[in-house]
Protein backbone atom coordinates (compact mmCIF):
# COMPACT_ATOMS: atom_id res chain seq x y z
CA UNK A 1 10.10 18.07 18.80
CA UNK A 2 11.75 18.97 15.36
CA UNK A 3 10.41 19.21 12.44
CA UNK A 4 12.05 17.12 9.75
CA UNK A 5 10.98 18.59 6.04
CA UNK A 6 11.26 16.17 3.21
CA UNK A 7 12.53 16.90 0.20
CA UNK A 8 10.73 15.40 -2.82
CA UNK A 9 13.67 15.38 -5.23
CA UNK A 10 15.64 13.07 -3.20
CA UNK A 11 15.90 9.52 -3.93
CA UNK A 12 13.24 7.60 -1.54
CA UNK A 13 15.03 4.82 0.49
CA UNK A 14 12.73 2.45 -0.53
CA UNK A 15 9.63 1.61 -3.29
CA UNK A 16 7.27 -0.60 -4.90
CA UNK A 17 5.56 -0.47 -8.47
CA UNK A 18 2.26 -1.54 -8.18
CA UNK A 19 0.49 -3.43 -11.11
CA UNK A 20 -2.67 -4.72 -11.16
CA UNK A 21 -3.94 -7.96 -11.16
CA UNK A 22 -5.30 -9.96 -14.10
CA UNK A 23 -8.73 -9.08 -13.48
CA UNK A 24 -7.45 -5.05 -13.15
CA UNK A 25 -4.67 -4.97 -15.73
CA UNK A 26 -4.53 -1.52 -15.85
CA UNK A 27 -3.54 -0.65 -12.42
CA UNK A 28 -0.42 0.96 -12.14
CA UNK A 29 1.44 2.90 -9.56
CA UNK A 30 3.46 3.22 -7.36
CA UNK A 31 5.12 3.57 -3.61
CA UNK A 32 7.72 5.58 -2.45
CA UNK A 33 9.16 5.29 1.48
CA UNK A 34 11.43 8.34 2.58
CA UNK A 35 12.87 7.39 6.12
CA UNK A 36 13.28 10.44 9.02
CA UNK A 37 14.62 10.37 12.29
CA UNK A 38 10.72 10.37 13.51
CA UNK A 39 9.54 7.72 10.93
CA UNK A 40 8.99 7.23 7.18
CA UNK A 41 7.10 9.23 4.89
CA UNK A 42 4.92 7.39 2.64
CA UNK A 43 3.59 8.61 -0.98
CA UNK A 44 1.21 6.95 -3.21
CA UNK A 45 0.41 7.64 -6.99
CA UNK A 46 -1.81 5.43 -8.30
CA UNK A 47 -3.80 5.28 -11.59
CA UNK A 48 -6.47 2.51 -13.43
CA UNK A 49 -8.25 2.40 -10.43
CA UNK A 50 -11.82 0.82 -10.81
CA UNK A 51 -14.31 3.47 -10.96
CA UNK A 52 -17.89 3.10 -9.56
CA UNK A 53 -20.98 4.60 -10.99
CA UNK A 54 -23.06 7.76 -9.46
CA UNK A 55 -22.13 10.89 -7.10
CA UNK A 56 -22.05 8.43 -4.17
CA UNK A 57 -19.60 5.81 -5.60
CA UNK A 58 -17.23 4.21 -3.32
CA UNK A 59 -14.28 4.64 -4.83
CA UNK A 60 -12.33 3.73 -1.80
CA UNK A 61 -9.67 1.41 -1.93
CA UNK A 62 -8.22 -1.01 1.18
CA UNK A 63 -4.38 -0.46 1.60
CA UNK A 64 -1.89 -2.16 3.15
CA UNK A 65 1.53 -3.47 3.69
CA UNK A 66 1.82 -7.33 3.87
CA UNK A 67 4.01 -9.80 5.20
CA UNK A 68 4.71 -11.64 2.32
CA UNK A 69 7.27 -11.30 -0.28
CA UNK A 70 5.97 -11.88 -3.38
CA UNK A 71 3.08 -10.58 -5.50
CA UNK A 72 1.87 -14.03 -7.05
CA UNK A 73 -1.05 -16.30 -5.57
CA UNK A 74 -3.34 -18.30 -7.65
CA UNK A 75 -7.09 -18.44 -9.62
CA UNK A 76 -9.06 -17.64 -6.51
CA UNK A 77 -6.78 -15.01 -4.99
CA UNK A 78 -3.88 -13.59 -7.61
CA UNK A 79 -1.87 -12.00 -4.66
CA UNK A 80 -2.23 -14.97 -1.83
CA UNK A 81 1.20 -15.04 -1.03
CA UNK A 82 1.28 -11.82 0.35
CA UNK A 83 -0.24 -13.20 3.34
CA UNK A 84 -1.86 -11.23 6.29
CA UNK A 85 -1.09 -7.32 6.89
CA UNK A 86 2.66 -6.60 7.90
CA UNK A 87 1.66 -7.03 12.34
CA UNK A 88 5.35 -7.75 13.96
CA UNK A 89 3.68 -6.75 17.49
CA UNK A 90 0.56 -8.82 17.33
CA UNK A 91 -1.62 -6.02 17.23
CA UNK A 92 -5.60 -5.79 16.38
CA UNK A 93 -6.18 -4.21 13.09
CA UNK A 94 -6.15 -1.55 12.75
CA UNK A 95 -3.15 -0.78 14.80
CA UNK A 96 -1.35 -3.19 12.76
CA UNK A 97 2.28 -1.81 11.73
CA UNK A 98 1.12 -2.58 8.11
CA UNK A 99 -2.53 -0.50 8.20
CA UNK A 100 -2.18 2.40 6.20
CA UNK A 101 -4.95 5.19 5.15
CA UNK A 102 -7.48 3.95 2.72
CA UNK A 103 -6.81 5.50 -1.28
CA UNK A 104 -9.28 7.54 -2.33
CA UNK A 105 -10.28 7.29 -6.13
CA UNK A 106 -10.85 10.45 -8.29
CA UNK A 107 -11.60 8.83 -11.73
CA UNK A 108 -9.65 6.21 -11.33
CA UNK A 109 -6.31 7.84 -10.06
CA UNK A 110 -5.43 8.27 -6.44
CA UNK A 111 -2.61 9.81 -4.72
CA UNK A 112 -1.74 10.10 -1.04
CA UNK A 113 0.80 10.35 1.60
CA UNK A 114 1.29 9.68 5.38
CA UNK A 115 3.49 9.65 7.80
CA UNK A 116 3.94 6.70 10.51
CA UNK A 117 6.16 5.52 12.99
CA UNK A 118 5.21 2.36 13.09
CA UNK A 119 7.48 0.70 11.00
CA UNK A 120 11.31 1.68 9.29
CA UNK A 121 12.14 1.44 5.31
CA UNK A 122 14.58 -1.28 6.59
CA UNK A 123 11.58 -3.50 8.32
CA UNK A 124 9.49 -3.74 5.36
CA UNK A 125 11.91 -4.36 2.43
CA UNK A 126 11.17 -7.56 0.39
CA UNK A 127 7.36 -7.10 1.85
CA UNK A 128 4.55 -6.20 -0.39
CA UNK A 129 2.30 -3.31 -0.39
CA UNK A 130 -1.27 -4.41 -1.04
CA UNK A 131 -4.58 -2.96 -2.77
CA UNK A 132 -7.73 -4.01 -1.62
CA UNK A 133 -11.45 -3.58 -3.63
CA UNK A 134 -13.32 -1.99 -1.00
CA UNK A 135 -12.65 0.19 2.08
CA UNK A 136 -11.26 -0.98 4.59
CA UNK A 137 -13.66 -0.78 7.33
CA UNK A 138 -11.32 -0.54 10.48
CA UNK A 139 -13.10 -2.63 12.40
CA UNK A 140 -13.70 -6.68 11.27
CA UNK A 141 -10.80 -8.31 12.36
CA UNK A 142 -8.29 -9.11 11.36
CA UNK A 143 -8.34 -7.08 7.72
CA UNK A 144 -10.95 -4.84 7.94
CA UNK A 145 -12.92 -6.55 5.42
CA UNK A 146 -11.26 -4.66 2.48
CA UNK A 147 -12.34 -7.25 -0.27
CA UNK A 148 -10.47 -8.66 -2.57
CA UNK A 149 -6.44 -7.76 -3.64
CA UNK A 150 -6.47 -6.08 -6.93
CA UNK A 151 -2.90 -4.95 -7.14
CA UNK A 152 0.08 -5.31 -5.63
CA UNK A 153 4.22 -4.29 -5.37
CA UNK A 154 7.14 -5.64 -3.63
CA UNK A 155 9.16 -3.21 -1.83
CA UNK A 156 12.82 -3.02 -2.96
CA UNK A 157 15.40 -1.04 -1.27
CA UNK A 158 17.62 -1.13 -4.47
CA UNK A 159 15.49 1.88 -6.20
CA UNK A 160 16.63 1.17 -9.58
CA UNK A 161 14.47 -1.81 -9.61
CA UNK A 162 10.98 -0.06 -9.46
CA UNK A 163 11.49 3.95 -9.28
CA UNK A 164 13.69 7.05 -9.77
């Protein structure tokens, strides 16, 4: 099997700023897809995260891609219309196509990447990448009981719109 590098000062094929939601206004990040022959690269920069007291705060975040299109919802849940995590082959979380690694806070900023082959750039365009409260747990069906959605992106293809 080949090895196929990345190169971090190409353009990614696809992204998505995040912003937070009205109760986490200062959330900001954001998402950057790189498609290979094997699968797509994914990198994370995040920062505003919520920050919990004491050397054993949680400080780990739920996060997902979701079906949905749009980052808008209403008073009880800002980001509702994302709907349910990005699962084309009716999987069990968290083998869903959309379950990603949790992000793990360090004073409020996070940054991570992974590589998957369970989805292409070209699947999830115009779906939203979502941030959760808590971890996600990997279990409780059928989101891992990640909490609430405190931020949230829709993934463009056209990188102008959200990244360089």
């Amino acid at each position: 099997m080949a090895v196929h590098i990345i190169n971090f000062n190409q353009s990614p094929n696809a992204c998505a700023q995040i912003n937070g939601s009205m109760t986490y206004p200062e959330i900001r990040g954001i998402v950057r897809f790189y498609q290979t022959r094997s699968g797509v690269l994914v990198a994370v920069e995040v920062t505003g995260l919520p920050c919990d007291d004491g050397p054993c705060g949680a400080n780990v975040f739920g996060f997902h891609i979701h079906e949905g299109a749009v980052c808008a919802g209403n008073a009880t849940d800002p980001f509702a219309d994302t709907g349910g995590h990005y699962n084309p082959r009716n999987c069990l979380h968290p083998d869903h196509a959309g379950d990603l690694p949790p992000l793990f806070g360090n004073q409020g900023f996070a940054f991570m990447t992974v590589f998957t082959n369970r989805f292409f750039v070209d699947e999830i365009v115009g779906k939203t990448v979502v941030i959760h409260r808590h971890r996600d747990d990997f279990t409780t069906q059928p989101s891992g009981d990640s909490g609430p959605k405190i931020a949230c992106g829709q993934i463009y293809k056209n990188i102008t719109s959200c990244c360089r």
